[in-house]
Protein backbone atom coordinates (compact mmCIF):
# COMPACT_ATOMS: atom_id res chain seq x y z
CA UNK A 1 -29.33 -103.79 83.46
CA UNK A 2 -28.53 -106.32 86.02
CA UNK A 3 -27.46 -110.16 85.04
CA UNK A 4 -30.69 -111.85 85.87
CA UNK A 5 -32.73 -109.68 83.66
CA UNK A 6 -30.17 -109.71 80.86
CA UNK A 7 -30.26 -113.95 80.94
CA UNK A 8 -34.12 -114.23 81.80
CA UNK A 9 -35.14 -114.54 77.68
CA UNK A 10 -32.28 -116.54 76.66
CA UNK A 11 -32.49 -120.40 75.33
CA UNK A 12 -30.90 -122.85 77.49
CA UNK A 13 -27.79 -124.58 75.72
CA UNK A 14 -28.28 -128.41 74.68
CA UNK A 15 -25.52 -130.11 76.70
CA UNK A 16 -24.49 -133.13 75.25
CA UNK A 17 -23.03 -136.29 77.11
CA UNK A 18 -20.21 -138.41 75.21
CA UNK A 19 -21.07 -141.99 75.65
CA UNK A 20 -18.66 -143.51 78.57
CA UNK A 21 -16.41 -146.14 77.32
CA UNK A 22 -15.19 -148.79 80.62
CA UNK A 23 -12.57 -147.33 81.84
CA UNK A 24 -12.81 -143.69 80.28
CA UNK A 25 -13.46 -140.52 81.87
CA UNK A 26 -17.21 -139.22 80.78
CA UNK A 27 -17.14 -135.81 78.65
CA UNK A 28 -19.70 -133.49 78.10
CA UNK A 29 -19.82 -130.01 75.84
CA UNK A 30 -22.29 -127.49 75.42
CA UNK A 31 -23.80 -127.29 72.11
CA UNK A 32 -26.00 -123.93 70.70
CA UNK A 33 -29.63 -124.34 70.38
CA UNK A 34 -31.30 -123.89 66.68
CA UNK A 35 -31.67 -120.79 65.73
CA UNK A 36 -35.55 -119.82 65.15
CA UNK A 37 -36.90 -120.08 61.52
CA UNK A 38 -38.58 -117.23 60.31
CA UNK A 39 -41.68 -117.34 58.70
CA UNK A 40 -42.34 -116.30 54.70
CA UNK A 41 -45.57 -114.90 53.74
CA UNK A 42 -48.42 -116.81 53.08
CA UNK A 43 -48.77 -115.91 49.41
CA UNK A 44 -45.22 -115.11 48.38
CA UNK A 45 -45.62 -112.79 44.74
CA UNK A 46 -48.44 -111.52 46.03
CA UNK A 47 -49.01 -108.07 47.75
CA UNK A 48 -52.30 -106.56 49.17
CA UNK A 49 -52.31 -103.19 48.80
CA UNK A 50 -53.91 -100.84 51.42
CA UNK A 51 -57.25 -98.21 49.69
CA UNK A 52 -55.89 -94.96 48.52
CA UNK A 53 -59.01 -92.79 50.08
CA UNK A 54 -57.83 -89.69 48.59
CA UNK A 55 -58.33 -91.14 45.06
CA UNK A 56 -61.07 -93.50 45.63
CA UNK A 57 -59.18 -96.79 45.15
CA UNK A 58 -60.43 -99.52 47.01
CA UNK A 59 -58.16 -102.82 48.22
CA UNK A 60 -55.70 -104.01 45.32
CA UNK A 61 -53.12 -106.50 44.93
CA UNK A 62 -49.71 -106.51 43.23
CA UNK A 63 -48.04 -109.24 41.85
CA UNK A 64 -45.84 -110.00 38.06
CA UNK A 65 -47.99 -111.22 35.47
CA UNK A 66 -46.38 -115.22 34.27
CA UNK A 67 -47.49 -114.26 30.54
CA UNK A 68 -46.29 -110.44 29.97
CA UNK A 69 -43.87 -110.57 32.90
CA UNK A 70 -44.55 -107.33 34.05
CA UNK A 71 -46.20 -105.97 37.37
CA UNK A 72 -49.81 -105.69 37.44
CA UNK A 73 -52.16 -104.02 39.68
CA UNK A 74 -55.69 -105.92 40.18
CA UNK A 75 -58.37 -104.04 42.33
CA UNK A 76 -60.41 -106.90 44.74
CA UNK A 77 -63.84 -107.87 44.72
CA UNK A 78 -66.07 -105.68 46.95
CA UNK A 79 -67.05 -108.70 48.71
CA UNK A 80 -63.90 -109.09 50.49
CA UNK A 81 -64.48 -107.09 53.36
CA UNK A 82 -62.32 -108.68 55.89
CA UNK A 83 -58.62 -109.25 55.82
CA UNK A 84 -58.95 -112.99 56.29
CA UNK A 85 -61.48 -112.86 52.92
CA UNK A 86 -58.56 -111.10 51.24
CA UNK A 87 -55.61 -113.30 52.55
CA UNK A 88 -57.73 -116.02 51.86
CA UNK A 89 -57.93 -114.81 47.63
CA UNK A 90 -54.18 -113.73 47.81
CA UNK A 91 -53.05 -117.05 48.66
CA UNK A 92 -55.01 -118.45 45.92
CA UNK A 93 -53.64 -116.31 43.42
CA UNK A 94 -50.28 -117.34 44.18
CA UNK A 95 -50.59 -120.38 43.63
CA UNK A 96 -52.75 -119.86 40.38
CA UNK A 97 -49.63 -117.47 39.77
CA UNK A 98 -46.97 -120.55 40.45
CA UNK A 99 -49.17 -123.24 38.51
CA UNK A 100 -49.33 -120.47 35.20
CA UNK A 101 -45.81 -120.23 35.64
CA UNK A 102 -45.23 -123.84 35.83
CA UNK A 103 -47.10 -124.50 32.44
CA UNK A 104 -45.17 -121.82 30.76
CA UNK A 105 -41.76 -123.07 31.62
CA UNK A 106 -43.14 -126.71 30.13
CA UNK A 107 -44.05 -124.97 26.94
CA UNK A 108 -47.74 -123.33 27.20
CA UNK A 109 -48.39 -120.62 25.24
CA UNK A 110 -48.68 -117.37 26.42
CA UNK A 111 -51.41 -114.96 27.12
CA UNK A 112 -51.91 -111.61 24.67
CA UNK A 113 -54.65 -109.73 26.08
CA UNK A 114 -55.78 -109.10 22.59
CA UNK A 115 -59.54 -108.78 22.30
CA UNK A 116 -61.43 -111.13 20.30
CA UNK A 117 -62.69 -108.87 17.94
CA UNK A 118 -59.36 -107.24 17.18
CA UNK A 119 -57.80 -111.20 16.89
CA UNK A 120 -60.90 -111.91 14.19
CA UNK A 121 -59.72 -108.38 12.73
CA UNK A 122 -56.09 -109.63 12.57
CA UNK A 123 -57.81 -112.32 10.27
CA UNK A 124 -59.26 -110.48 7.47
CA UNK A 125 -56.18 -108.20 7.24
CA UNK A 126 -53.90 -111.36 6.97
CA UNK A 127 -56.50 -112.29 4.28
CA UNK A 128 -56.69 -110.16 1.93
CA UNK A 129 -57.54 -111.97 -1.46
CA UNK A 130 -60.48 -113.58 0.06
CA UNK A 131 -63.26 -113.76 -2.63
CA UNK A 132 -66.48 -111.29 -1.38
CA UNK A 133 -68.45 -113.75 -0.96
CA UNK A 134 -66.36 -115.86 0.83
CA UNK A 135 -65.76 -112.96 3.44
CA UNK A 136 -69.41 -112.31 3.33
CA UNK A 137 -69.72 -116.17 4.50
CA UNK A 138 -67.54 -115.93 7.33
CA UNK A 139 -68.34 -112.38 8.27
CA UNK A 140 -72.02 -114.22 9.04
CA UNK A 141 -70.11 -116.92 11.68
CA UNK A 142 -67.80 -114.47 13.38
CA UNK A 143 -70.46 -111.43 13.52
CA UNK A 144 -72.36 -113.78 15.52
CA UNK A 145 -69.51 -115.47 17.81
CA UNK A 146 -68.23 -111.74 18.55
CA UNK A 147 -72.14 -111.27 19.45
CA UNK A 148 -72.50 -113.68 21.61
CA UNK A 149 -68.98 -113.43 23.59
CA UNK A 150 -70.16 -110.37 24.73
CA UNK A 151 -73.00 -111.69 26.62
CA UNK A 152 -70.91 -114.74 27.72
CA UNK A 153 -68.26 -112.94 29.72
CA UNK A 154 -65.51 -113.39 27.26
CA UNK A 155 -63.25 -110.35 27.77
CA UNK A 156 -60.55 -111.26 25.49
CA UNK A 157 -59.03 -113.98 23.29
CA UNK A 158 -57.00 -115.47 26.15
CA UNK A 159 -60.49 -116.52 27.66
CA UNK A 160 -61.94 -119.00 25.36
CA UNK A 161 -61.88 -122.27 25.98
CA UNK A 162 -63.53 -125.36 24.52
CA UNK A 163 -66.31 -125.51 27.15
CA UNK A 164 -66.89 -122.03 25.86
CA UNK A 165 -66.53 -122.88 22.00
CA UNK A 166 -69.64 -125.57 22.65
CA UNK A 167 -71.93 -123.25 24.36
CA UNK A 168 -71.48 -120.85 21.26
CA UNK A 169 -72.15 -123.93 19.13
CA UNK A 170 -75.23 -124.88 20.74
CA UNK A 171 -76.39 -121.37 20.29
CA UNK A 172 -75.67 -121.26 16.80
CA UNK A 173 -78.29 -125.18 17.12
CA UNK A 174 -80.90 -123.35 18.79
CA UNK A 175 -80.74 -119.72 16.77
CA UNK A 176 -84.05 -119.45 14.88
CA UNK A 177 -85.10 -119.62 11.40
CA UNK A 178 -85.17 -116.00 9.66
CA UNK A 179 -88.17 -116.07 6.50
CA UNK A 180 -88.86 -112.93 4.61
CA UNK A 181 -91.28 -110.87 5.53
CA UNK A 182 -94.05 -110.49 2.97
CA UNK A 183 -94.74 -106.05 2.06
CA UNK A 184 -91.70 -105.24 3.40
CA UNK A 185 -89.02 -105.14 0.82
CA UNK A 186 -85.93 -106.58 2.41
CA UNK A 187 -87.42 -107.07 5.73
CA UNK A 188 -86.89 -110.43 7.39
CA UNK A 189 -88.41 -112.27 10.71
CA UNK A 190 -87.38 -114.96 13.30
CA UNK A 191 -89.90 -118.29 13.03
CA UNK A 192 -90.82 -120.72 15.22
CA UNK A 193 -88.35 -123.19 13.08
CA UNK A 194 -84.63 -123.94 13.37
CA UNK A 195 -82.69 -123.55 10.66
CA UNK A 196 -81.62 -126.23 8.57
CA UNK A 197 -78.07 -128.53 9.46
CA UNK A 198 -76.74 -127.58 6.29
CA UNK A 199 -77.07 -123.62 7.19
CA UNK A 200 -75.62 -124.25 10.81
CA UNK A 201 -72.43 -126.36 9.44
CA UNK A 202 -71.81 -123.38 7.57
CA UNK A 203 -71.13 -120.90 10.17
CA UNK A 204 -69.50 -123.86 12.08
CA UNK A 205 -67.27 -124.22 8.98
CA UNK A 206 -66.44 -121.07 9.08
CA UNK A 207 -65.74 -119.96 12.75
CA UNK A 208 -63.40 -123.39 12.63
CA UNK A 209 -61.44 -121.33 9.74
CA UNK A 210 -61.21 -118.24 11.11
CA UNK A 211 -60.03 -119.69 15.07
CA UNK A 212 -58.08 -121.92 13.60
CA UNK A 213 -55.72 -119.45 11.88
CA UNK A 214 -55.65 -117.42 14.90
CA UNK A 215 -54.55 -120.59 17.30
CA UNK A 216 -52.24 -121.29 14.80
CA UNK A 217 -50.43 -117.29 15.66
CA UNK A 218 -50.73 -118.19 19.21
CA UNK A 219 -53.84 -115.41 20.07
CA UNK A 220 -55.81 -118.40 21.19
CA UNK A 221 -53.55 -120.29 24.11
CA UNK A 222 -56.53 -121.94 26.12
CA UNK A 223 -56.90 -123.62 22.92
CA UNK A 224 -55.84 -126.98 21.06
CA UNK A 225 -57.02 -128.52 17.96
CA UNK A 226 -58.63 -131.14 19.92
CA UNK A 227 -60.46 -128.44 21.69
CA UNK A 228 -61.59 -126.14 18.35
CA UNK A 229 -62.10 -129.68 16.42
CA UNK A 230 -64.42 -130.94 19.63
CA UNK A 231 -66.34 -127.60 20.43
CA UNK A 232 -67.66 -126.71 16.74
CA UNK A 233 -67.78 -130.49 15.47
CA UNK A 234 -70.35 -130.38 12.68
CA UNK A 235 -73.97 -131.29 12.50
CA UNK A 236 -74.91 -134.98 10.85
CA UNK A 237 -76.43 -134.35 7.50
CA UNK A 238 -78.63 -136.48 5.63
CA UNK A 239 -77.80 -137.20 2.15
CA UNK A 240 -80.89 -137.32 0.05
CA UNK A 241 -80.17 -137.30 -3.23
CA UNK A 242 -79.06 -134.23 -5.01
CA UNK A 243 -82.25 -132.09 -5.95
CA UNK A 244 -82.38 -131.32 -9.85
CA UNK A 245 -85.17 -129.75 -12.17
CA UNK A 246 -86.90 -132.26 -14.55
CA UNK A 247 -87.51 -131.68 -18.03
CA UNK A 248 -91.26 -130.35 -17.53
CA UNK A 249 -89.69 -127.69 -15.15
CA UNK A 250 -86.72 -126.55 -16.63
CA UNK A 251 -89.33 -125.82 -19.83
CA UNK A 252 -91.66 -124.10 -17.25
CA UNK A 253 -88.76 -121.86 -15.75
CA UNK A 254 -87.38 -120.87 -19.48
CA UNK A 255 -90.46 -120.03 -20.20
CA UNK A 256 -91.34 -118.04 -16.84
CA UNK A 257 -88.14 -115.91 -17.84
CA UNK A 258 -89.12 -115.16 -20.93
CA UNK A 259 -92.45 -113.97 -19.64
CA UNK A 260 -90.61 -112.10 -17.05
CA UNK A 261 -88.67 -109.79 -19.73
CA UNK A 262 -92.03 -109.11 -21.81
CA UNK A 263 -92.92 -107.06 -18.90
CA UNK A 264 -93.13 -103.12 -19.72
CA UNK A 265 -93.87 -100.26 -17.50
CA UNK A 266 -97.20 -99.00 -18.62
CA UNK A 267 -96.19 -95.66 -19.50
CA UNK A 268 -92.59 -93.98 -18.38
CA UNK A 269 -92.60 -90.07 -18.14
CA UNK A 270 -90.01 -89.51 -21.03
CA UNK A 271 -92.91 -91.63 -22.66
CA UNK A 272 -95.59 -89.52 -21.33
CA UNK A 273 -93.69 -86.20 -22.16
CA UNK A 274 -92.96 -87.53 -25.95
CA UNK A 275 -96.72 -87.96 -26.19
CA UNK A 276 -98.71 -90.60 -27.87
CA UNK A 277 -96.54 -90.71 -31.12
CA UNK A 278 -93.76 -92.33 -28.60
CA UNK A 279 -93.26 -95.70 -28.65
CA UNK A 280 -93.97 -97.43 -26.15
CA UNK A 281 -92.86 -100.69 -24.12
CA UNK A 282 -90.07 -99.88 -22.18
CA UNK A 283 -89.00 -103.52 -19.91
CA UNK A 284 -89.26 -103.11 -16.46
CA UNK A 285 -86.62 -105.12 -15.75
CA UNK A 286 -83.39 -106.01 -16.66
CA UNK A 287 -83.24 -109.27 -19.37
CA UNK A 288 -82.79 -112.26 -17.24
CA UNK A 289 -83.63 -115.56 -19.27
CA UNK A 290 -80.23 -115.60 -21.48
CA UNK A 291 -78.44 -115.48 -17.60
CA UNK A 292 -80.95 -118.29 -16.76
CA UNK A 293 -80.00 -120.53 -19.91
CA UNK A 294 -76.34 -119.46 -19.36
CA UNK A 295 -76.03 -121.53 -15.54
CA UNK A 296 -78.53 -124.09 -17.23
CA UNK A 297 -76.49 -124.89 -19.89
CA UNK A 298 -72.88 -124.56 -18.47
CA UNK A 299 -73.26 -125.39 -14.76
CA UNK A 300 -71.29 -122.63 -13.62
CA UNK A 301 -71.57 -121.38 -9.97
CA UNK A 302 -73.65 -118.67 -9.79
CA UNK A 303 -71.25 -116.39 -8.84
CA UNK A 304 -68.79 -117.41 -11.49
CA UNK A 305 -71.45 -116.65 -13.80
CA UNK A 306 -72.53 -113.12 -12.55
CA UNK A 307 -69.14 -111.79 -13.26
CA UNK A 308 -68.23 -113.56 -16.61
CA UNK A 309 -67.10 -110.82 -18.88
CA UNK A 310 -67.02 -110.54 -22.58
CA UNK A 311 -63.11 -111.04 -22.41
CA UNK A 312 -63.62 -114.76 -20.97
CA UNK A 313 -65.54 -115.49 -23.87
CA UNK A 314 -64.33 -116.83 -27.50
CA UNK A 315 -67.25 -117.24 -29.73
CA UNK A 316 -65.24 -118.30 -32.49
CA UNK A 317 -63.06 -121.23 -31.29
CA UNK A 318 -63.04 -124.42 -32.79
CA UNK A 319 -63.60 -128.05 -31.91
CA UNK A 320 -61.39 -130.61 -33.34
CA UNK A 321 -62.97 -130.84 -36.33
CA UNK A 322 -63.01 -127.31 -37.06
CA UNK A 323 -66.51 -126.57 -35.91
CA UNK A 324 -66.82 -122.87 -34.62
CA UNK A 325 -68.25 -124.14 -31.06
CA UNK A 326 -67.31 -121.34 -29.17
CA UNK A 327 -66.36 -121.72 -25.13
CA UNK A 328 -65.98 -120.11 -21.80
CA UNK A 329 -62.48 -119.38 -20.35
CA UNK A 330 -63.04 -118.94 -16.50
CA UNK A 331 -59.83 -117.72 -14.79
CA UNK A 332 -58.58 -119.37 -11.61
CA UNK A 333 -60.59 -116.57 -9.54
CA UNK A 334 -63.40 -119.71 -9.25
CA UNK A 335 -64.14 -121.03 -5.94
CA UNK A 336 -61.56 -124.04 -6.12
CA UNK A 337 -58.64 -121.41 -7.45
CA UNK A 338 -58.40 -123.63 -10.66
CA UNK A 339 -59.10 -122.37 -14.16
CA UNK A 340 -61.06 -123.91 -16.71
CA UNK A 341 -62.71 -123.63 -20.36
CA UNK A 342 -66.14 -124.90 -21.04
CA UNK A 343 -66.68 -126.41 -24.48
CA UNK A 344 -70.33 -124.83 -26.34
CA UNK A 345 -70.08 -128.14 -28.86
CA UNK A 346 -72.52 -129.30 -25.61
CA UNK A 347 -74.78 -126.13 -26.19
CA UNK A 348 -74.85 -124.74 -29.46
CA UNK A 349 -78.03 -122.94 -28.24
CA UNK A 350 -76.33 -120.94 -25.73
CA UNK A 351 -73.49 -120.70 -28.28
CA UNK A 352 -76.62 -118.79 -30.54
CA UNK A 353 -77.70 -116.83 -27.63
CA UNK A 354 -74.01 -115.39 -26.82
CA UNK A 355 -73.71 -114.46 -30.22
CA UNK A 356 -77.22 -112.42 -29.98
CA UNK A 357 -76.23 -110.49 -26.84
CA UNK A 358 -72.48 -110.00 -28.36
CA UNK A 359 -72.29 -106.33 -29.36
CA UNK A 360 -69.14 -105.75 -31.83
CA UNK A 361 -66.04 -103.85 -29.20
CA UNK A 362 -68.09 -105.13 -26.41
CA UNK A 363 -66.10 -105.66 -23.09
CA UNK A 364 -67.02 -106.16 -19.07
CA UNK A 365 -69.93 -107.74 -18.09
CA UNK A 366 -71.78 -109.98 -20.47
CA UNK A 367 -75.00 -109.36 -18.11
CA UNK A 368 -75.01 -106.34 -16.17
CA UNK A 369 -76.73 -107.86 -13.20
CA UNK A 370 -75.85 -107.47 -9.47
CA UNK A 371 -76.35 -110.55 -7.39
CA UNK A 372 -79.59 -108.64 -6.06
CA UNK A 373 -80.97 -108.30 -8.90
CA UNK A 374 -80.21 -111.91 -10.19
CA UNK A 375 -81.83 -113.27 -7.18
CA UNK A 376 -84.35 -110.84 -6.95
CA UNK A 377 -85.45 -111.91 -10.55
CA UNK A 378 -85.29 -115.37 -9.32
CA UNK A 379 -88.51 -114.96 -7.00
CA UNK A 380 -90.56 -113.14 -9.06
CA UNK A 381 -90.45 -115.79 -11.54
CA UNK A 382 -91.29 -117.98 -8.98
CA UNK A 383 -93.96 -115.56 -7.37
CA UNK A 384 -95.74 -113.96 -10.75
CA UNK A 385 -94.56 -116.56 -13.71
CA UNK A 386 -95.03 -119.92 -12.86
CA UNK A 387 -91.28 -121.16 -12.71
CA UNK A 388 -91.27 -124.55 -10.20
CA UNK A 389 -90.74 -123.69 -6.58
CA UNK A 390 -87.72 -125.68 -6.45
CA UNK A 391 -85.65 -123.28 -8.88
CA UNK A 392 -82.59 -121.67 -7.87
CA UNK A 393 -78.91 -121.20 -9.14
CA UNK A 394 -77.98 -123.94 -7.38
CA UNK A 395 -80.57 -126.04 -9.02
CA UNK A 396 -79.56 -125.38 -12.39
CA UNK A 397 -76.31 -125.68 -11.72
CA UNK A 398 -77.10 -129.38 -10.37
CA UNK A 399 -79.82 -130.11 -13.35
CA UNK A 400 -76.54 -129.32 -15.71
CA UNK A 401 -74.09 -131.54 -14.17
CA UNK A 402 -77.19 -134.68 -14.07
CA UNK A 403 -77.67 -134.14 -17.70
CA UNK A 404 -74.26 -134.49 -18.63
CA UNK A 405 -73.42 -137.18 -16.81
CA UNK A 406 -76.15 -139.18 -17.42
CA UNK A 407 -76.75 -138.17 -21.31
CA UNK A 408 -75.16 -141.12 -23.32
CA UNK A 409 -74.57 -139.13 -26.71
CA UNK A 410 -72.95 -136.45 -25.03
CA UNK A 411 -69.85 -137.41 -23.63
CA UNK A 412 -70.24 -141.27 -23.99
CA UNK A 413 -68.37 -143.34 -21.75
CA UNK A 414 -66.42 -140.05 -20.04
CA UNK A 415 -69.38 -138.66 -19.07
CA UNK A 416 -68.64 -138.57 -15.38
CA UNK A 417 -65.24 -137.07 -15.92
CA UNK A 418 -66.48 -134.64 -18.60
CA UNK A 419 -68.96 -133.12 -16.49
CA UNK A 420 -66.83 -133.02 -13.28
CA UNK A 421 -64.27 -130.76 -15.43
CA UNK A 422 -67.05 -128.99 -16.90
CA UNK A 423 -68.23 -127.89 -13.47
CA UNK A 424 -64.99 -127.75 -11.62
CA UNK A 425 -65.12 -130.64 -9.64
CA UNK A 426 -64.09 -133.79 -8.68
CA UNK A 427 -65.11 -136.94 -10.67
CA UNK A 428 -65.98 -138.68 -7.18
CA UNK A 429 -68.73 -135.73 -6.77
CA UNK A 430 -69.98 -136.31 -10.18
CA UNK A 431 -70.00 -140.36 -9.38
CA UNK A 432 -71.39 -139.76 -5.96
CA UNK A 433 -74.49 -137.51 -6.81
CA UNK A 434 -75.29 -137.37 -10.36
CA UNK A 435 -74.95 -141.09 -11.94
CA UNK A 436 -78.05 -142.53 -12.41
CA UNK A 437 -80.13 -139.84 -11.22
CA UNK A 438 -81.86 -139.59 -14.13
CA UNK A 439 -83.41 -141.60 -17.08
CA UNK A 440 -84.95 -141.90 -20.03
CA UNK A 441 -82.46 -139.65 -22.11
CA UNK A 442 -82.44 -140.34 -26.03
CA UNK A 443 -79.36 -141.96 -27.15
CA UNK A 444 -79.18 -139.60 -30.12
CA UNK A 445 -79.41 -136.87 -28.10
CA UNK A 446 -75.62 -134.90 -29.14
CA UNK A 447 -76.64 -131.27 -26.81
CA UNK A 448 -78.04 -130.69 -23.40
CA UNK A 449 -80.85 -128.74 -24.92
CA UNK A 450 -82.02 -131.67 -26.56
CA UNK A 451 -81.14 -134.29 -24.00
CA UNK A 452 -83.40 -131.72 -21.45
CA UNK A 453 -85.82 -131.63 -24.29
CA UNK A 454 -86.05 -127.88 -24.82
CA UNK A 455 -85.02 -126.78 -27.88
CA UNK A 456 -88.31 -124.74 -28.20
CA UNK A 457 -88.00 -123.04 -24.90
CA UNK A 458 -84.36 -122.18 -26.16
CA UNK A 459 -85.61 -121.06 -29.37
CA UNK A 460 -87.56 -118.75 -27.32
CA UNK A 461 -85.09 -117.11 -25.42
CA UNK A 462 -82.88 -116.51 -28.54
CA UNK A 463 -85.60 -114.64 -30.12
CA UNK A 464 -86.33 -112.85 -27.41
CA UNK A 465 -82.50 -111.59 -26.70
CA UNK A 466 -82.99 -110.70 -30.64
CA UNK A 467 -86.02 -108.18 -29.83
CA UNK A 468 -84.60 -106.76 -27.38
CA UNK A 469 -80.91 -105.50 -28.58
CA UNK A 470 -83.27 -104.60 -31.76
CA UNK A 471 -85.48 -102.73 -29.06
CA UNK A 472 -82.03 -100.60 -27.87
């Protein structure tokens, strides 16, 4: 190769001239010219991968994952057709890449990939003395938020956000009112209504619970309280005042469940095989009216009193002044985790009624109801017996706690607190929604059968719960 084509590419040297001083000699040296910088890639982390045709694989990209730190292969959008389109998403994956990494090393939490259903899983296994209903409650709220991540695009845990949490909130506004369907046992149907604030806090309430726990084990990094307080904030309620039954109706619902338990199957076949000599007047359903008086005349939650058992239950304790009264010892298996014992001295009726159903050895359940049968009792003494359309557990359970509190020859001047320990709550409940709700209560009045004014409708039911363990 000759000299002039082995010089012709090279870079000319910078020749620098020393500043002449009068009288010096000028200097000048030769000085090498910068060497050129080379060039990174474009989106540094980040490698397109060429198809694999063989195998059917289409354009992918390889980079390290920020939150698992391990390499991860991602196949590209089909839309990408041209290598600018896919240099173009590369670069901004790097830098989504560099920003995730960035929030880590400031303390972000990091990503799982756990599926949502498998992190509301996680819950009810970390859970496990939840009461049944209670898990029956929030089952209801996080059926329907699994539901509706599905449709939303929400692969996994890692993907919900607060913008998210209020779109499933507004569903949860919006979902319709379900009413029974009448001829079809069971069978219920959406209406043109929206269901009621107090029914929508409730799965609010609970999906709050159940995310909460699982931000709090990290399954939930894009996030914060702020964000889960913000995106299933509760509905505004209007406090009315607390709905109770008045005297008139509590005597028409006593007396609707005494009705109810007359009712006998016209003929059975053990009947019909005995022949006419048989007896006849087998119930048709199961005795109801001494469960009615016993949440009338205690205030017990329905639940607590659907699985009181004969072993809660001392029917010959004694008041101070050596009464036999009688009372209730409910364990701290209640819905505030506290036990308590309710006093009979403020029912000696349902202390009489007790004592009827009481079989000598007896043990387990005083009632032998399931909560379907309870509440399927419920309607048809609203439907075929005349009991007031506003009866329900939770009704009694509120008509209990007004007459208490507002009796004054029950508890006297303690009445508040009496009934708020009575019915396992606070006193500012009992102050809140039950003073002064209701008037016209005799001063002499010492029980709440007599403050309620039914001592005949009791009498009733106590003779009725007579025939009947006479009947067996």
């Amino acid at each position: 190769m000759s000299t002039s084509k082995q010089y012709q590419h090279a870079q000319p040297a910078l020749v620098l001239v020393e500043p002449t001083v009068p009288g010096a000699t000028s200097t000048s040296r030769e000085v090498p010219a910068p060497a050129r910088r080379r060039r990174g890639p474009k989106h540094p982390g980040v490698v397109l991968l060429k198809p694999d045709l063989k195998r059917r694989i289409g354009h992918r990209a390889r980079y390290v994952d920020p939150d698992t730190g391990k390499s991860t292969k991602e196949t590209l959008d089909a839309a990408l057709r041209t290598v600018e389109l896919r240099e173009d998403w590369a670069v901004r994956k790097s830098k989504g890449l560099a920003t995730r990494r960035l929030e880590l090393e400031r303390g972000a939490q990091r990503k799982t990939g756990t599926g949502l259903g498998e992190a509301i899983g996680r819950f009810y296994e970390d859970h496990p003395h939840l009461r049944a209903r209670t898990i029956e409650v929030y089952k209801a709220a996080t059926d329907k938020l699994a539901a509706w991540v599905s449709k939303a695009g929400v692969k996994s845990a890692d993907d919900l956000t607060g913008p998210k949490l209020v779109a499933f909130r507004a569903s949860l506004v919006k979902e319709p009112l379900r009413a029974r369907v009448e001829g079809k046992r069971g069978a219920t149907a959406e209406t043109d209504r929206t269901r009621s604030p107090n029914s929508i806090n409730k799965d609010l309430r609970s999906a709050r619970t159940v995310l909460g726990y699982l931000r709090c084990l990290g399954l939930l990094p894009k996030l914060g309280a702020d964000e889960l307080a913000d995106g299933l904030k509760r509905m505004a309620v209007s406090h009315d005042r607390a709905h109770f039954l008045r005297t008139p109706e509590v005597a028409a619902l006593l007396s609707a469940a005494v009705d109810h338990d007359a009712v006998t199957f016209k003929i059975t076949r053990s009947e019909n095989a005995a022949g006419r000599r048989h007896p006849r007047g087998t119930p048709r359903y199961a005795p109801i009216a001494p469960f009615v008086a016993c949440v009338l005349l205690t205030g017990m939650r329905f639940s607590e009193a659907l699985d009181l058992a004969w072993e809660q239950i001392d029917l010959t304790a004694r008041d101070n002044d050596g009464a036999v009264v009688g009372e209730i010892h409910l364990t701290s298996a209640t819905k505030t985790k506290h036990a308590r014992t309710i006093g009979l001295e403020v029912s000696p009726a349902l202390l009489a009624v007790l004592t009827a159903l009481h079989k000598d050895g007896a043990t387990g359940s005083v009632w032998g109801l399931t909560e379907g049968e309870a509440n399927a009792a419920m309607r048809r003494l609203i439907s075929d017996h005349g009991a007031p359309p506003g009866a329900g557990w939770q009704a009694l359970r509120r008509t209990c706690g007004t007459f208490l509190t507002n009796a004054p020859g029950i508890f006297g001047a303690a009445s508040a607190y009496r009934s708020a320990r009575q019915l396992g709550h606070s006193v500012e409940i009992a102050e809140r929604h039950y003073v002064g709700l209701v008037r016209g209560i005799l001063r002499d009045a010492r029980s709440l059968e007599a403050a309620m004014q039914i001592e005949e409708q009791i009498a009733k039911v106590i003779a009725a719960v007579g025939t009947i363990q006479n009947a067996r």
